[in-house]
C-alpha atoms as a PDB file:
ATOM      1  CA  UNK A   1     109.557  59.163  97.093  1.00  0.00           C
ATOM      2  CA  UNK A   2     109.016  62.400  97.768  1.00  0.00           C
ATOM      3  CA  UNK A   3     109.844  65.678 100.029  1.00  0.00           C
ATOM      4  CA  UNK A   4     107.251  66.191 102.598  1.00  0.00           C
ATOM      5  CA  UNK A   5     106.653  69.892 104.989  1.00  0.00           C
ATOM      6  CA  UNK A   6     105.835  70.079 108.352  1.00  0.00           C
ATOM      7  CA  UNK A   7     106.184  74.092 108.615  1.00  0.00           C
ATOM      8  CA  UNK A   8     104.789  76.721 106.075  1.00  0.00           C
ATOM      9  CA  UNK A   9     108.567  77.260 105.558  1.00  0.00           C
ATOM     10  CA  UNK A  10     108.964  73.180 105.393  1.00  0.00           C
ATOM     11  CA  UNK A  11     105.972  73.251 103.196  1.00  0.00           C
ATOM     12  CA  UNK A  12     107.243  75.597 100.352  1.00  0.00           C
ATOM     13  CA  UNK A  13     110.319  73.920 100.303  1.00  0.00           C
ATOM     14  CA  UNK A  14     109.190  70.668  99.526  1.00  0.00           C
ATOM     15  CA  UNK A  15     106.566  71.885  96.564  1.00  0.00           C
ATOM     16  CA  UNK A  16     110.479  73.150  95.164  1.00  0.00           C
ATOM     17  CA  UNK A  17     112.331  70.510  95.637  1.00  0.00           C
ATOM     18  CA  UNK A  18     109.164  68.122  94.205  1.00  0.00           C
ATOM     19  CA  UNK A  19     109.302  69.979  90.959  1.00  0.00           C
ATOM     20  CA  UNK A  20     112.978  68.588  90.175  1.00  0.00           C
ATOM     21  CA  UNK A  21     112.736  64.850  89.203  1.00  0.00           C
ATOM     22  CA  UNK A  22     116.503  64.726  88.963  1.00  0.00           C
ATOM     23  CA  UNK A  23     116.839  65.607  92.528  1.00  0.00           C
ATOM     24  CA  UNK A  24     114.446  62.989  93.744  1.00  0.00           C
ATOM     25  CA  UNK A  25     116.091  60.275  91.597  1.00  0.00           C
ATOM     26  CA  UNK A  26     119.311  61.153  92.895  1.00  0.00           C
ATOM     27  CA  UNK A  27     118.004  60.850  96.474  1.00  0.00           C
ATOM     28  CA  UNK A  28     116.508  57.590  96.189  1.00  0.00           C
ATOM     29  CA  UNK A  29     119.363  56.188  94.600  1.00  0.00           C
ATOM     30  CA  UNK A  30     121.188  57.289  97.507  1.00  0.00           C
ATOM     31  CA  UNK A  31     118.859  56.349  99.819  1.00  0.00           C
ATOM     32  CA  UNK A  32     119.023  52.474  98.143  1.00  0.00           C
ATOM     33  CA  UNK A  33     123.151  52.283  98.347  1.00  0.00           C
ATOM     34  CA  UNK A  34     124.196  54.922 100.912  1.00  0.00           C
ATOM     35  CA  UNK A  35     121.154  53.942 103.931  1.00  0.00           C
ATOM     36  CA  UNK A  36     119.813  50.591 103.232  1.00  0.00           C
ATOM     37  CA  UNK A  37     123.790  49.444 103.088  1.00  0.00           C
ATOM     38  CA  UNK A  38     124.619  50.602 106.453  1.00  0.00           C
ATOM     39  CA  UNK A  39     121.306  50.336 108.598  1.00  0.00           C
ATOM     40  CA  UNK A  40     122.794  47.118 110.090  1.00  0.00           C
ATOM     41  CA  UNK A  41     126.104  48.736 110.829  1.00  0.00           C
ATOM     42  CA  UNK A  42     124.230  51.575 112.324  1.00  0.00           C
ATOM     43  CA  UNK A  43     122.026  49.453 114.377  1.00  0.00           C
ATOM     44  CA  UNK A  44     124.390  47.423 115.503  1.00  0.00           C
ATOM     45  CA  UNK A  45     126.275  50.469 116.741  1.00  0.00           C
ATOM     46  CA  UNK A  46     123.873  52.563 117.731  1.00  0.00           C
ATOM     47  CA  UNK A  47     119.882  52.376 118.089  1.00  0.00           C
ATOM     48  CA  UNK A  48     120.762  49.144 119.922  1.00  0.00           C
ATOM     49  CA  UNK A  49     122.346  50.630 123.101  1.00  0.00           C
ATOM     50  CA  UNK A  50     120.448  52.705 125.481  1.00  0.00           C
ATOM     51  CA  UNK A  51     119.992  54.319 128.525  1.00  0.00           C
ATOM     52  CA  UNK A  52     118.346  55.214 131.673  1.00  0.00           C
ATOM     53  CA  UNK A  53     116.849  58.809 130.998  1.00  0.00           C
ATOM     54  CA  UNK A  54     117.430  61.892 133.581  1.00  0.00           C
ATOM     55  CA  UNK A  55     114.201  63.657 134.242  1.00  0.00           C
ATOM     56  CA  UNK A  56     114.890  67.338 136.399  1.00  0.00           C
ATOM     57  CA  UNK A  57     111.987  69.287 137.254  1.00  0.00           C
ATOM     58  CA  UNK A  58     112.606  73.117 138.732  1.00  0.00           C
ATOM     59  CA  UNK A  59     110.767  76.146 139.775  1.00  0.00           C
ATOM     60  CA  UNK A  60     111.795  79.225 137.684  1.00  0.00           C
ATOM     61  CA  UNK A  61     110.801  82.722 137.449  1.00  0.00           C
ATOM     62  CA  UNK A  62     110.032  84.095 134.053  1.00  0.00           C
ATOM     63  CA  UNK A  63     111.463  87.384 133.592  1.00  0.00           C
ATOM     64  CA  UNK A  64     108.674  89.964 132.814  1.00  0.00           C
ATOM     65  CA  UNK A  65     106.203  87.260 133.180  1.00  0.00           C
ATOM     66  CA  UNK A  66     103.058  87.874 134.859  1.00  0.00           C
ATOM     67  CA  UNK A  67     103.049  84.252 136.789  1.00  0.00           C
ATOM     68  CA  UNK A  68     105.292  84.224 139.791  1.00  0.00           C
ATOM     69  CA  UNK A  69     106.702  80.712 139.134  1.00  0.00           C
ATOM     70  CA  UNK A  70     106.759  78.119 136.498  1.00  0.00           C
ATOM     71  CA  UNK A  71     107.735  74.556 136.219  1.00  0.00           C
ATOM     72  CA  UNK A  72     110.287  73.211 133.658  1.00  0.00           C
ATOM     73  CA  UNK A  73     110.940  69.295 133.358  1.00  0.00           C
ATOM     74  CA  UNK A  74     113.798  68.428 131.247  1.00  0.00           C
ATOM     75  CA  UNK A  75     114.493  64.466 130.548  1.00  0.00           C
ATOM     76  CA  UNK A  76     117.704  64.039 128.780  1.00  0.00           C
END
């Protein structure tokens, strides 16, 4: 029912957007026939189906570190 920060920036924001009831009615009316309408559809279509993940993991050299190598894992 409400905006919520997770940044200063994020944080600012929402005490704004809070402020305007109209807004926040508007949302949750969308939220109620816009969302809730199509969460099966989207389900059905999406969050059901998954994946094996890729996981890399290579030695890089930061330039104008002061380490001579670091490692980076990625998992896609």
């Amino acid at each position: 029912g409400k905006y919520v920060g997770y940044t200063e920036f994020g944080v600012k924001n929402a005490e704004a957007w809070n402020k305007d009831l109209s807004d926040l009615s508007v949302m949750k009316a969308q939220k109620e026939t816009v969302c809730k309408h199509n969460i099966d559809i989207d389900y059905q279509g999406f969050l059901s189906k998954s994946v094996q993940p890729s996981v890399t993991i290579e030695s890089v050299t930061p330039s104008g570190g002061h380490h001579p190598a670091m490692l980076v894992c990625s998992v896609y």
